[in-house]
N, C-alpha and C. Protein backbone atom coordinates (compact mmCIF):
# COMPACT_ATOMS: atom_id res chain seq x y z
N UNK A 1 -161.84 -35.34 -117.44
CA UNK A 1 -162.56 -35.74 -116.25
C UNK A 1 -163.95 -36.25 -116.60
N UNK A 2 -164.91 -35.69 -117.34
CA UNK A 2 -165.83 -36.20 -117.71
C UNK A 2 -165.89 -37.34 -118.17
N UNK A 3 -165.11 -37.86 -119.32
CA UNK A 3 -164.83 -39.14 -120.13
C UNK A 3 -164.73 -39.80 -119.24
N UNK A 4 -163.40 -39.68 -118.33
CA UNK A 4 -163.79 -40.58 -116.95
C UNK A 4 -164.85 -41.04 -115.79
N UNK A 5 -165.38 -39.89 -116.10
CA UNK A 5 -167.11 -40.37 -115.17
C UNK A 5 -168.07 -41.18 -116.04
N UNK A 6 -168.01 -40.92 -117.45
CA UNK A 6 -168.79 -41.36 -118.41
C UNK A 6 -168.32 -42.84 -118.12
N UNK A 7 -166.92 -43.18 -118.46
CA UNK A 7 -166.26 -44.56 -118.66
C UNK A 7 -166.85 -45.85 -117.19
N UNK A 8 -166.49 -44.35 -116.21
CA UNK A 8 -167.38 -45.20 -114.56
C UNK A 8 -168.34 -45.97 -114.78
N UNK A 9 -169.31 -45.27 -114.82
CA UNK A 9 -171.01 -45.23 -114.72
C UNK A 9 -170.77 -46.27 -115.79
N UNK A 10 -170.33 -46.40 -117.09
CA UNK A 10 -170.69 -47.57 -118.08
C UNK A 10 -170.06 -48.91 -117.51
N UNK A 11 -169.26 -48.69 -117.05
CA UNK A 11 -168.29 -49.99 -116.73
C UNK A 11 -169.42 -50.33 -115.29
N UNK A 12 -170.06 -49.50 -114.31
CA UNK A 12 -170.35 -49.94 -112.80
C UNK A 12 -171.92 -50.38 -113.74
N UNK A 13 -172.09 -49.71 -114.44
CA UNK A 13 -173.79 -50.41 -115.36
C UNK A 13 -173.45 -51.73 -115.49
N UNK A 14 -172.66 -52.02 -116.60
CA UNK A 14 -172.33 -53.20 -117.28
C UNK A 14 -171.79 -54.53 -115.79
N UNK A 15 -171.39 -54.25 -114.88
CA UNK A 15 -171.12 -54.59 -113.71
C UNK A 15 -172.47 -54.94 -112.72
N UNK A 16 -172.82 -54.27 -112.96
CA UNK A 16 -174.59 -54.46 -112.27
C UNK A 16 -175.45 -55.46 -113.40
N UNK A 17 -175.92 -54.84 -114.32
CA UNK A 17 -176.06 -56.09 -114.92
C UNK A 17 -175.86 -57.06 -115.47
N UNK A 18 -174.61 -57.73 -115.05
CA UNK A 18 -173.55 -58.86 -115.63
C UNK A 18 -174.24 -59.61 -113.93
N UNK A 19 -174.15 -59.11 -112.99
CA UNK A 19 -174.44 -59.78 -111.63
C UNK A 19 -175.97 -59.93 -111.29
N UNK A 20 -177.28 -58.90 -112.21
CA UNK A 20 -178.83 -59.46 -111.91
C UNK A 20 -178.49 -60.56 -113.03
N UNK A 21 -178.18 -60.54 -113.89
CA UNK A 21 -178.22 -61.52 -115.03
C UNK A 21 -178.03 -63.12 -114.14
N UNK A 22 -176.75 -63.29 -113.74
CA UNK A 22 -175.93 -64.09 -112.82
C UNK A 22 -176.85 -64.77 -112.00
N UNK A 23 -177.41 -63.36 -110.86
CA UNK A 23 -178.46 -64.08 -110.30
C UNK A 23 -179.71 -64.61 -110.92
N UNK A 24 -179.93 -63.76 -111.53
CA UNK A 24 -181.77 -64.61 -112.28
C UNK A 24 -181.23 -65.88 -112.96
N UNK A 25 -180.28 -66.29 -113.63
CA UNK A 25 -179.45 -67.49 -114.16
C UNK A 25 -179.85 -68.48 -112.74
N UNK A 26 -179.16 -68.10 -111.75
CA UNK A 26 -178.60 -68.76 -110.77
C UNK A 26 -180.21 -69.48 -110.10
N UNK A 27 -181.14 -68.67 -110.18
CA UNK A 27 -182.41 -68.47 -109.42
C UNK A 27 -183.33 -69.56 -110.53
N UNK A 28 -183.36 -69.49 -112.06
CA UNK A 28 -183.40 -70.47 -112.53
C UNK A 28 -183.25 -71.73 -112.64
N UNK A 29 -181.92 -71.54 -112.91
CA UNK A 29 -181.29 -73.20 -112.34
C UNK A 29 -181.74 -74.08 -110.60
N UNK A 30 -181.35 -73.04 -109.74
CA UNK A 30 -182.20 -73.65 -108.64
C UNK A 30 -183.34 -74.26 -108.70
N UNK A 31 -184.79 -73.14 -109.29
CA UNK A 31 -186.13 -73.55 -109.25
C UNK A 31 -186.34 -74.56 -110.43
N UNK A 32 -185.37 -74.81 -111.19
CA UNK A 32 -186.01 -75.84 -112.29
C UNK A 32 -185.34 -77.50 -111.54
N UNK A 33 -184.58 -77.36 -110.20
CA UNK A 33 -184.02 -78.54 -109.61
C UNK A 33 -185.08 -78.56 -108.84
N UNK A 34 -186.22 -77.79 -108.49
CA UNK A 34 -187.18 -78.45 -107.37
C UNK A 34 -188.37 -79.14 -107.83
N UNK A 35 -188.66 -80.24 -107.23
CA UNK A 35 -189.53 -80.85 -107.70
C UNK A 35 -191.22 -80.78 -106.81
N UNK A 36 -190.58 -80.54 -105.21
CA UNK A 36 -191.39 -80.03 -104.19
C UNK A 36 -191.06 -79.35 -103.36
N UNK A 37 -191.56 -78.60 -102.34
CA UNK A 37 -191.44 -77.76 -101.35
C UNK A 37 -191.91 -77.80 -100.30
N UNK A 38 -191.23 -78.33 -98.70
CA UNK A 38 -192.10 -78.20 -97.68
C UNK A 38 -191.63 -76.66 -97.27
N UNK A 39 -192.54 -76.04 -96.48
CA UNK A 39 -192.48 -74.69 -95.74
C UNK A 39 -193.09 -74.77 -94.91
N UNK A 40 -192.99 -73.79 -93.75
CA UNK A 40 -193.92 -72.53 -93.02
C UNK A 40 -193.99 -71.66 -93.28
N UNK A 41 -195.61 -70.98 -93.79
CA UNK A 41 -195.72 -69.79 -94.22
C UNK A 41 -196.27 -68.55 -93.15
N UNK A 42 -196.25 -67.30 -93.39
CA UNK A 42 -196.80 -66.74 -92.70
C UNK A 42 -197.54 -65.71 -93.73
N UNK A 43 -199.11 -65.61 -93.72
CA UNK A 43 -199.40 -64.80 -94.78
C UNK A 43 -200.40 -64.01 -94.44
N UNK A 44 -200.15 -62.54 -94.74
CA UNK A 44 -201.42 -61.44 -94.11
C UNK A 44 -202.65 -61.84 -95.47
N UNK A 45 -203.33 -61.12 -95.14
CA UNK A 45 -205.18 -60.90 -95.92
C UNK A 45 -205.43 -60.07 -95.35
N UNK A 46 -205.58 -58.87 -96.27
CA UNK A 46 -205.82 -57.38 -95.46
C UNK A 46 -205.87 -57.25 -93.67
N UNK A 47 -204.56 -57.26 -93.91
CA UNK A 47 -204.18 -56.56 -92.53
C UNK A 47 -204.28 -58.10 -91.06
N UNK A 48 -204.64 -59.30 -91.83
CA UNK A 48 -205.37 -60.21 -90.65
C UNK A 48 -204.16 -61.44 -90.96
N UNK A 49 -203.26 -61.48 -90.01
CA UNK A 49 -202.39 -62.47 -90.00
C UNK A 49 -202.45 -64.30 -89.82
N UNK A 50 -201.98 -65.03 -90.79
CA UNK A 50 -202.62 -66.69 -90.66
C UNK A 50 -201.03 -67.17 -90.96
N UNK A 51 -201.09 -68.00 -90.11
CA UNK A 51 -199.78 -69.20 -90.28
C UNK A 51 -200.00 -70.65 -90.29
N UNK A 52 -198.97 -70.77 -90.90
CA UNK A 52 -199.53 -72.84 -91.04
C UNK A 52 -197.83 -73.20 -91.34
N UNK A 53 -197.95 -74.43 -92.23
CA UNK A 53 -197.15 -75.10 -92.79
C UNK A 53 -197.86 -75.48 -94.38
N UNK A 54 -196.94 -76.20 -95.56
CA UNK A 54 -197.63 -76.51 -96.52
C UNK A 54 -196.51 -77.37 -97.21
N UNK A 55 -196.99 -78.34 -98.36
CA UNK A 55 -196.16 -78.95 -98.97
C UNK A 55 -196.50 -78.67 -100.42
N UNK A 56 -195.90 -78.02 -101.50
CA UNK A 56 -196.07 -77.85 -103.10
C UNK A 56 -195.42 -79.15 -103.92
N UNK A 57 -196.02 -79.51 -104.61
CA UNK A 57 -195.35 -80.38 -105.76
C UNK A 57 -195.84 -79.94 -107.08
N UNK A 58 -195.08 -79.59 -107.60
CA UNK A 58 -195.12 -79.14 -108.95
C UNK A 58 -195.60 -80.49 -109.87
N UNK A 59 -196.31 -80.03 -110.75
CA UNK A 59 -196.99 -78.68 -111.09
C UNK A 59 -198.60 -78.81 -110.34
N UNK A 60 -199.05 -77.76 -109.49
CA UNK A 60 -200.01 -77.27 -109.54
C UNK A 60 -200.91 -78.25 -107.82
N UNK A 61 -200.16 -78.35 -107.15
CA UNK A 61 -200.33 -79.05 -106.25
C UNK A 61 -199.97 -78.87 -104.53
N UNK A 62 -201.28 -78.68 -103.82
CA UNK A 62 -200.75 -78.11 -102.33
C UNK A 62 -201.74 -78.36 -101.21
N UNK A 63 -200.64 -78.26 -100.34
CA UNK A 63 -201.55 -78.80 -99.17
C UNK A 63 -201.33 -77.87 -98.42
N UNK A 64 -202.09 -77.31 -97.16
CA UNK A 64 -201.55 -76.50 -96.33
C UNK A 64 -202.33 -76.87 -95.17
N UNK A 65 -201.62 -76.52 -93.57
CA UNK A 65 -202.47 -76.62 -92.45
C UNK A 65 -202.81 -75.81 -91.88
N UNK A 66 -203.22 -75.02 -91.63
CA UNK A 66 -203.40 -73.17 -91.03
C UNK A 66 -203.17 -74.03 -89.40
N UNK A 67 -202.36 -73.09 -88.49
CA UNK A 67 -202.35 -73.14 -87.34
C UNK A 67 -203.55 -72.67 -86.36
N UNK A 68 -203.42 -71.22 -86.42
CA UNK A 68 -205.03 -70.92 -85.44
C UNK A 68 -205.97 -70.75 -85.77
N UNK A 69 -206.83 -71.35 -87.40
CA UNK A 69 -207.64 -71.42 -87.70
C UNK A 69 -208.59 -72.78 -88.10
N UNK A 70 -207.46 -73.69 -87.89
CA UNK A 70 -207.90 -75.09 -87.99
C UNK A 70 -208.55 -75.39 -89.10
N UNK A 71 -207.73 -74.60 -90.33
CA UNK A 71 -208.52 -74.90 -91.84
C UNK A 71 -207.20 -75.27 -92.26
N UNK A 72 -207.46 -76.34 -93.51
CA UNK A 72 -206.97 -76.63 -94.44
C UNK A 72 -207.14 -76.67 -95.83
N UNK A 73 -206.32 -76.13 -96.93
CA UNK A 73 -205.84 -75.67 -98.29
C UNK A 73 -205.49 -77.37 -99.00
N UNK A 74 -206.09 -77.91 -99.77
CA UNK A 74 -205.98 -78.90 -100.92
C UNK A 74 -205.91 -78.41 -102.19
N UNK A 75 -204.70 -78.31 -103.02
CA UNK A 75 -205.43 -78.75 -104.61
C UNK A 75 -204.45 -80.31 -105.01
N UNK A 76 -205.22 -80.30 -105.64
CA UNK A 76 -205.04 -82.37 -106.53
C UNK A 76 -204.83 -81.59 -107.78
N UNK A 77 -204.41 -80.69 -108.11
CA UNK A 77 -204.08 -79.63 -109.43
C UNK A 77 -205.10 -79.57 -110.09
N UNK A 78 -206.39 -79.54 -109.81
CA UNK A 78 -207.49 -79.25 -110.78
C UNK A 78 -208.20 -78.59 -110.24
N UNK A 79 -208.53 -78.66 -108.94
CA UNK A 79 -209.70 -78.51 -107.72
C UNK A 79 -208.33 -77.59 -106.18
N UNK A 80 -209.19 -76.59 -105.77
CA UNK A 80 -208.93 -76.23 -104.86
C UNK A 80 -210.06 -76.10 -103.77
N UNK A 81 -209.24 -76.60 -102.61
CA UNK A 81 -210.60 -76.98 -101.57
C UNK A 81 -210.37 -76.07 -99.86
N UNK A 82 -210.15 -75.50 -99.67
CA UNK A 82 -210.93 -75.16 -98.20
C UNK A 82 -211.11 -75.29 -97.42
N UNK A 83 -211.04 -76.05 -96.16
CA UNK A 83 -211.96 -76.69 -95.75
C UNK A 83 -211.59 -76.05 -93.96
N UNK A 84 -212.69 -75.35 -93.33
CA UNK A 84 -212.47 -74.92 -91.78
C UNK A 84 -213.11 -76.09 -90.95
N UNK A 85 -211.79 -77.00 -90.36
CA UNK A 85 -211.88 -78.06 -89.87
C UNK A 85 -212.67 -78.43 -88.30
N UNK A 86 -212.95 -76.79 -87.83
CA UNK A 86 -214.07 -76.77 -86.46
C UNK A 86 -215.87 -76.40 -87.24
N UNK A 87 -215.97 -75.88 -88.03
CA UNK A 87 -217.35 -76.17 -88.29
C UNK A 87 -217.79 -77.01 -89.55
N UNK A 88 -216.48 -77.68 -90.34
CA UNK A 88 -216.95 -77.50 -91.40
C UNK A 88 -217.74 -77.49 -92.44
N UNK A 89 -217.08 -75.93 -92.45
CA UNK A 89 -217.26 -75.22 -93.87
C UNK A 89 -216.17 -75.47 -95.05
N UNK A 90 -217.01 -75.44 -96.33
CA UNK A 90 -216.41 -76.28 -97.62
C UNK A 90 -216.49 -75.66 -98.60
N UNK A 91 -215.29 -75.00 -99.29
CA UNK A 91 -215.01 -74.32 -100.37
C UNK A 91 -214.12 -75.09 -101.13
N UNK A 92 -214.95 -75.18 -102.75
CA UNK A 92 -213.87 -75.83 -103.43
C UNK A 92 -214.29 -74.47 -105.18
N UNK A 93 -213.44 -74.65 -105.38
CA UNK A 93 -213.05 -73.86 -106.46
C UNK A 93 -212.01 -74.57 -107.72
N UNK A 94 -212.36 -74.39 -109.23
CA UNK A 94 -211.46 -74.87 -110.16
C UNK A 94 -210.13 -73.85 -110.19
N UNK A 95 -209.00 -74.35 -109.80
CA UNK A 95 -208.06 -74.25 -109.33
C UNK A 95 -207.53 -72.98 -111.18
N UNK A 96 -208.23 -73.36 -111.84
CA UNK A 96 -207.84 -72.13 -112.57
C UNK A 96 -208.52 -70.96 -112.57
N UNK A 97 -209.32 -70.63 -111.75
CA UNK A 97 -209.97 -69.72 -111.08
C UNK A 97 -209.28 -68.85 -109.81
N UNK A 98 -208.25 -69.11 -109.77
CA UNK A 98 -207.44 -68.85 -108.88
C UNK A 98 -206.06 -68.38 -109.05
N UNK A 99 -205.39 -67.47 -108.63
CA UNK A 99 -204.13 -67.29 -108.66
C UNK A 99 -203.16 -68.64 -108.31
N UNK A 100 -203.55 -69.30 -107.73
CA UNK A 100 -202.79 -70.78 -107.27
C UNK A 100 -202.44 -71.29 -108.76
N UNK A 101 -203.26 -71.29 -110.00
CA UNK A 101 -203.00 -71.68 -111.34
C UNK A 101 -201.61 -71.17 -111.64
N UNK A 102 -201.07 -69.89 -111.27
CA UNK A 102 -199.73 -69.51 -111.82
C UNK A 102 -198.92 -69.98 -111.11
N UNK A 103 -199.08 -69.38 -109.13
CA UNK A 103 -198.24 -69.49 -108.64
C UNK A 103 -197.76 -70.94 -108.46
N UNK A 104 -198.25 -72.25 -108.58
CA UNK A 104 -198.14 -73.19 -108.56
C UNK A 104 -197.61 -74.01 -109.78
N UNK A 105 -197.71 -73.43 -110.36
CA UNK A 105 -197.03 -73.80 -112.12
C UNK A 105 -195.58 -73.37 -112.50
N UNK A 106 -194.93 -74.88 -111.97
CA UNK A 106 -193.19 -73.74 -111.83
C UNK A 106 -192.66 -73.48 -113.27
N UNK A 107 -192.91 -74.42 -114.38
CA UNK A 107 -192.89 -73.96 -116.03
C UNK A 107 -193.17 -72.61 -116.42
N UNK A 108 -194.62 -72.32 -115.91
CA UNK A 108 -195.26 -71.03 -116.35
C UNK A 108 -194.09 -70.07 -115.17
N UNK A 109 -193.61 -69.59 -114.72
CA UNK A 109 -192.87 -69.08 -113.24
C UNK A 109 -191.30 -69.05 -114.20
N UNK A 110 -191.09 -70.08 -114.52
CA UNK A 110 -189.84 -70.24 -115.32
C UNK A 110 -189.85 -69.09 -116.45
N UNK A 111 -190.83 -69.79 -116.94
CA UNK A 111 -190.89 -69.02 -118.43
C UNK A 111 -190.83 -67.12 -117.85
N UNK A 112 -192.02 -66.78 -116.88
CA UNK A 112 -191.73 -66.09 -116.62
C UNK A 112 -191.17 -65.01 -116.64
N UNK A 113 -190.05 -65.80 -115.43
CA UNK A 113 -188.89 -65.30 -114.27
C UNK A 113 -187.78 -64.81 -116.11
N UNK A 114 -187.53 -66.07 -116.83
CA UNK A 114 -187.09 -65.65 -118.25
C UNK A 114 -186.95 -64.58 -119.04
N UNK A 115 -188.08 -64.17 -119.03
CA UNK A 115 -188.69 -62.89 -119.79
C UNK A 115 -189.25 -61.55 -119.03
N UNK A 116 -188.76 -61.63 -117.57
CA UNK A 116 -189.05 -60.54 -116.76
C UNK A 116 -187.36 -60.15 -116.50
N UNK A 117 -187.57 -58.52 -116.46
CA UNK A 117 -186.47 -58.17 -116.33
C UNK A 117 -185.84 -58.22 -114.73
N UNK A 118 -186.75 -58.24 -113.88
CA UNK A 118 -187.09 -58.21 -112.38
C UNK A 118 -186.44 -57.07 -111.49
N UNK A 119 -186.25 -57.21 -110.35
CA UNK A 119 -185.74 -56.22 -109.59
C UNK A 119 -185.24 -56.54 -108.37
N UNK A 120 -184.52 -55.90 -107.91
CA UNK A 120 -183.44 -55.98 -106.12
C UNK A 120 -184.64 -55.33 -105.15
N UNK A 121 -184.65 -55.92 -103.95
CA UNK A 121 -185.22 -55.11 -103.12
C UNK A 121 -184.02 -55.50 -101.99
N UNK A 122 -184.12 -54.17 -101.12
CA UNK A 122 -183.49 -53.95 -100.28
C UNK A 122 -181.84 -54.80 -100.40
N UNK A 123 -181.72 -54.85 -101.54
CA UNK A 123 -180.24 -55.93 -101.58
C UNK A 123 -180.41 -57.58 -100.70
N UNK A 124 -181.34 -58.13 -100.39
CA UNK A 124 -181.52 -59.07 -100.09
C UNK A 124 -182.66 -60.18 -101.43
N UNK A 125 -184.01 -59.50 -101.89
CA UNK A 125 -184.28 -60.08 -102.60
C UNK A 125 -184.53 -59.89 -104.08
N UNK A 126 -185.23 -60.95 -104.63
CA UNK A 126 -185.04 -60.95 -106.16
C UNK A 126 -186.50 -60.76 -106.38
N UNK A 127 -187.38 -60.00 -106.70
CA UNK A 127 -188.70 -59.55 -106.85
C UNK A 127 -188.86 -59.63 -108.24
N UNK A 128 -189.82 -60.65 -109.54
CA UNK A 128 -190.18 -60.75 -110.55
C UNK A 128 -191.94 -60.62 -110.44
N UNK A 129 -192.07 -59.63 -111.25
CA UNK A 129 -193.34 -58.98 -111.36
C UNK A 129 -194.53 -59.46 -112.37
N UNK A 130 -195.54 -59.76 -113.01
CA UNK A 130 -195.65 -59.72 -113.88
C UNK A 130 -197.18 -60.07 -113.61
N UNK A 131 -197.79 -59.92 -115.02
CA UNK A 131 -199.60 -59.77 -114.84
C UNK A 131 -199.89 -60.82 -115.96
N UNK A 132 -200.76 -61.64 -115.54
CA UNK A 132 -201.42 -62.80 -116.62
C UNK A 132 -202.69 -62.65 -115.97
N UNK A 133 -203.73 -62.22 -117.63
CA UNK A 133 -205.00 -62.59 -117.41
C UNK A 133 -205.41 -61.37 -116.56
N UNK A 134 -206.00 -62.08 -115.27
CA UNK A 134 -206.42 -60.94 -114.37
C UNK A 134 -205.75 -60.68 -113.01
N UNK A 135 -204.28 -61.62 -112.83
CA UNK A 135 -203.58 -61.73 -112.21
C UNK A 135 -202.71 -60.88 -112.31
N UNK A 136 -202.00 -59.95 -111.15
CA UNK A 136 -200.89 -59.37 -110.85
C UNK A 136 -200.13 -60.20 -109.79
N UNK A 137 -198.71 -60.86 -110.33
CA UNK A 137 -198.16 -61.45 -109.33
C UNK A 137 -197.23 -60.96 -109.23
N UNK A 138 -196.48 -61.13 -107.89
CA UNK A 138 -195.00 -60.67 -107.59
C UNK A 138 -194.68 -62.02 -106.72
N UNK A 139 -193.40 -62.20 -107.37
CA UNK A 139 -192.49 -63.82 -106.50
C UNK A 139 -191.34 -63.21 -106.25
N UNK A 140 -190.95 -63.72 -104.73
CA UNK A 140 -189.76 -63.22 -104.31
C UNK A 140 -188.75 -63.92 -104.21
N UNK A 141 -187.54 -64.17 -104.53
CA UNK A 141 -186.40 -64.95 -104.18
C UNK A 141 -185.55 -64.26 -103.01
N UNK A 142 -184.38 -65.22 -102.85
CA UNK A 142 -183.30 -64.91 -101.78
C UNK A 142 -182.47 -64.41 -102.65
N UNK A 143 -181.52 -63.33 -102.48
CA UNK A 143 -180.26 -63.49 -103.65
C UNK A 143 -179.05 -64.35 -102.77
N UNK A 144 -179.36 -64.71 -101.75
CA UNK A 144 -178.30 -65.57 -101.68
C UNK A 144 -178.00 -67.04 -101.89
N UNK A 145 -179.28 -67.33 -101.29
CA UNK A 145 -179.47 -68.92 -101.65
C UNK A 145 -180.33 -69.49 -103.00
N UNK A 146 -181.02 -68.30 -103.61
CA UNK A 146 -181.92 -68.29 -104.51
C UNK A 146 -183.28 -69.04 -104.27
N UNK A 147 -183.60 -69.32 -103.68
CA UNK A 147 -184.56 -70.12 -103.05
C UNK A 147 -186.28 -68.64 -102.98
N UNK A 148 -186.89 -69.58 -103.28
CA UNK A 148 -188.22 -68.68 -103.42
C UNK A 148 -188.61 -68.48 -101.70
N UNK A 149 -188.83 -67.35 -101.58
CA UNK A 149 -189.43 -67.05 -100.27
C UNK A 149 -190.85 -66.60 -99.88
N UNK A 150 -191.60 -66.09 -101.20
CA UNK A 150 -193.19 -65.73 -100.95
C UNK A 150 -193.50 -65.35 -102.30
N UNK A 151 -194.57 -64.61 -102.14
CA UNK A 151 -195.39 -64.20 -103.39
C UNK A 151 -196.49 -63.09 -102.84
N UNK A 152 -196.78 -61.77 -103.89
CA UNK A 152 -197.82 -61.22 -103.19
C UNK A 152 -199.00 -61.37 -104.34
N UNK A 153 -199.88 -61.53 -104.42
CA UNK A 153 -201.61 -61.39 -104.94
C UNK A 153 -202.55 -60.93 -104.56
N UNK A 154 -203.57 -61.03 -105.84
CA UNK A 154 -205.08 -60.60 -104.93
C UNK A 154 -205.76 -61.96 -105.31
N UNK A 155 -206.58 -62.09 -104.31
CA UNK A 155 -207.18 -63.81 -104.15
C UNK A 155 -208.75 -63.10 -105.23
N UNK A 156 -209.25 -64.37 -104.62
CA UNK A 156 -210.37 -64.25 -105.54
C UNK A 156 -211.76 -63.22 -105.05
N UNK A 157 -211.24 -63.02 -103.54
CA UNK A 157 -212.48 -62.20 -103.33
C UNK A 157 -211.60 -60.09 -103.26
N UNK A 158 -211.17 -60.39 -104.40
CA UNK A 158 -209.82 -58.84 -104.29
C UNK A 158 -209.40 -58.45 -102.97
N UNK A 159 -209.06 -59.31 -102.21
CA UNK A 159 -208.30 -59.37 -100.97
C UNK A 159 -206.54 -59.41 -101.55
N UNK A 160 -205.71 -58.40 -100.96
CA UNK A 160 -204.38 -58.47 -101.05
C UNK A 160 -203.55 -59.28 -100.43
N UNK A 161 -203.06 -60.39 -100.95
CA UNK A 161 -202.22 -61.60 -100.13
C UNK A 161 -200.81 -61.67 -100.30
N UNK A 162 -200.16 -61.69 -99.24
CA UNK A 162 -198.78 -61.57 -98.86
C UNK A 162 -198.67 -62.94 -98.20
N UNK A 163 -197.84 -63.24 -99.07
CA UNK A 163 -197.35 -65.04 -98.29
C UNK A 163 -195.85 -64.81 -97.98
N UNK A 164 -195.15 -65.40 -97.09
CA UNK A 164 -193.87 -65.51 -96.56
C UNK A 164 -193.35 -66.93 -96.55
N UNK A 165 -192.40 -67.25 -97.20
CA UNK A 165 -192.23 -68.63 -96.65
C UNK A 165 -191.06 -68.34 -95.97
N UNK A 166 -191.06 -69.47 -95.09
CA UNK A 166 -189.33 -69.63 -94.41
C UNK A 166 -189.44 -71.33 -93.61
N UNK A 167 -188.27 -71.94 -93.44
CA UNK A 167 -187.69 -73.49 -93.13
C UNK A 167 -187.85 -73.99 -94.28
N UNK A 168 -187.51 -73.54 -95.33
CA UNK A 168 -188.32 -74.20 -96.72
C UNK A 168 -187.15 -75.40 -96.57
N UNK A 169 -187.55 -76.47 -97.08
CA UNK A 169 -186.65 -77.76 -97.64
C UNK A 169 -187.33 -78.10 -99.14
N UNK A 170 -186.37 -78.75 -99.30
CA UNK A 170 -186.73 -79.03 -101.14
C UNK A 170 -186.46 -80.45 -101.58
N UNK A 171 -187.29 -81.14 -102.62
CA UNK A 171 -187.12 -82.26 -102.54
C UNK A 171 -187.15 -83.44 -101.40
N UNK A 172 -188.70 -83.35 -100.25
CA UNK A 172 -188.95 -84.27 -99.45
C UNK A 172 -190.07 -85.20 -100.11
N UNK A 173 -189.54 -86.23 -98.88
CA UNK A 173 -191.06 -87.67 -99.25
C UNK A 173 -191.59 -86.83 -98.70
N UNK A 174 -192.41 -86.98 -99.86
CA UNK A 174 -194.09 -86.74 -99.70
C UNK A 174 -195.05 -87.73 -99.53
N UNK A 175 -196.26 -87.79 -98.82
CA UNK A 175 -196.91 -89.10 -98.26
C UNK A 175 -197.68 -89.30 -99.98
N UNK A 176 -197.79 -90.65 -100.03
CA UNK A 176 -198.71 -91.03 -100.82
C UNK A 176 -200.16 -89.79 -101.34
N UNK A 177 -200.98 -89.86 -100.03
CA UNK A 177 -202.24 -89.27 -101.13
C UNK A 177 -202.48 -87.71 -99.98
N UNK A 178 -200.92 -87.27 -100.26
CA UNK A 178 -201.13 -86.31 -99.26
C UNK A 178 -201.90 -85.00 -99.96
N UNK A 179 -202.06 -85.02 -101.93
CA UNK A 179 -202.77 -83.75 -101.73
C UNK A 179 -204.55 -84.36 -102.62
N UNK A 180 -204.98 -85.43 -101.92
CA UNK A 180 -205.87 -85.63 -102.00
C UNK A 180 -207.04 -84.58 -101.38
N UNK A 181 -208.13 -84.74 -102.31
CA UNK A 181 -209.05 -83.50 -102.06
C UNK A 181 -210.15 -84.14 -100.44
N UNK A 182 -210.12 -83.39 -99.82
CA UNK A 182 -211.01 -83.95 -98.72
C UNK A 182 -212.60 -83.74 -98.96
N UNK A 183 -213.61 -84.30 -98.45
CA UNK A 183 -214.72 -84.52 -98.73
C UNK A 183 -215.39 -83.83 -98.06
N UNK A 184 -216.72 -83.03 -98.21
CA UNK A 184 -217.52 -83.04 -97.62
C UNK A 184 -218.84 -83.94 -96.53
N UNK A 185 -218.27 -83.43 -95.60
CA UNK A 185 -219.39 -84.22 -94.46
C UNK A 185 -220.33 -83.69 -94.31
N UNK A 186 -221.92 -84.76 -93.87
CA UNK A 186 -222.29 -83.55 -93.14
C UNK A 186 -223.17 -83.74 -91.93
N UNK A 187 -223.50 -82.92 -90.86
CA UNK A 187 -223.36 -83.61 -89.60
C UNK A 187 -224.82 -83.28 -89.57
C-alpha cells in the first residue's frame, strides 16, 4: 500500500509539472507573437483606484489615457512623460528610472518568464515573479488564453501598483506618432 501511494504522488508530481511546463511553453510562444497591445486597464496606487485605456509596442513603448483624471502616460522608449491634462502639470522621467524599463521590455520578460519557475494562482493565473536591480515584479498571465493580464510593482515614489488589464487585442494599427512625447506648455 505504501509503494502505491509513493508511485501516486510521483506520477500526479510528474503530471503537474509536465502541464506548468506546457503552460509557461504555451505563454511564451504567445508573448513572443505580440508585437503590440491595446487594453483597458484598471490600476490601484495605495488603495486609490485609476482607469484608462493604453496601447504598448514593444519594446519599451506606451501610451495611456486615464479616464477620471484627465492625465496622460507617454514613453517614445527613452523618456517617460506624465502629463495632467486640466492643469498641466509635467513629469517626465528617463524611462530607465522606472519599472516601465522591464515591464515594457518583452525580450527582458521572455528571458525572464524562461528562467522563472513561476506559479498558479487560484487555478486561473500564471504569476512569474522576479527582482532586477531595485525592482520587484510580478506579471500575470491567463492559463487559458495565455495572454498577459497585469503586473504588480512599486513605482518610483514606493507606492504599490496593481495594474489589471482586460479587452486586450493584439497586434492593432497603431497611429503613426501615437507614442510621441507631448510638450510642455505654458500658460
Amino acid at each position: 500500500m505504501r509503494s502505491f501511494i509513493i508511485i501516486f504522488c510521483f506520477i500526479f508530481l510528474v503530471k503537474i509539472n509536465n502541464s506548468i511546463a506546457s503552460t509557461k511553453n504555451n505563454i511564451i510562444q504567445n508573448f513572443s507573437e505580440i508585437a503590440n497591445l491595446s487594453f483597458k486597464f484598471k490600476q490601484n496606487i495605495d488603495e486609490k483606484t485609476e482607469e484608462g485605456n493604453c496601447i504598448i509596442e514593444y519594446p519599451k513603448k506606451i501610451y495611456c489615457e486615464y479616464y477620471n483624471k484627465k492625465k496622460i502616460l507617454v514613453s517614445d522608449g527613452k523618456n517617460l512623460v506624465i502629463q495632467n491634462l486640466n492643469s498641466n502639470q509635467f513629469y517626465i522621467y528617463p524611462i530607465k528610472k522606472t519599472a516601465f524599463n522591464l515591464i515594457l521590455d518583452k525580450n527582458f520578460l521572455i528571458d525572464k518568464i524562461k528562467n522563472t519557475k513561476g506559479d498558479i494562482i487560484d487555478n486561473k493565473y500564471f504569476r512569474f515573479k522576479f527582482v532586477e536591480g531595485d525592482y520587484q515584479i510580478n506579471i500575470f498571465f491567463d492559463m487559458v488564453t495565455h495572454n498577459i493580464i497585469g503586473w504588480q510593482n512599486v513605482d518610483i515614489y514606493q507606492n504599490l501598483v496593481i495594474t489589471y488589464l482586460f479587452n486586450l487585442e493584439k497586434n492593432v494599427q497603431i497611429q503613426k506618432n501615437q507614442f510621441k512625447l507631448p510638450t510642455q506648455t505654458n500658460n
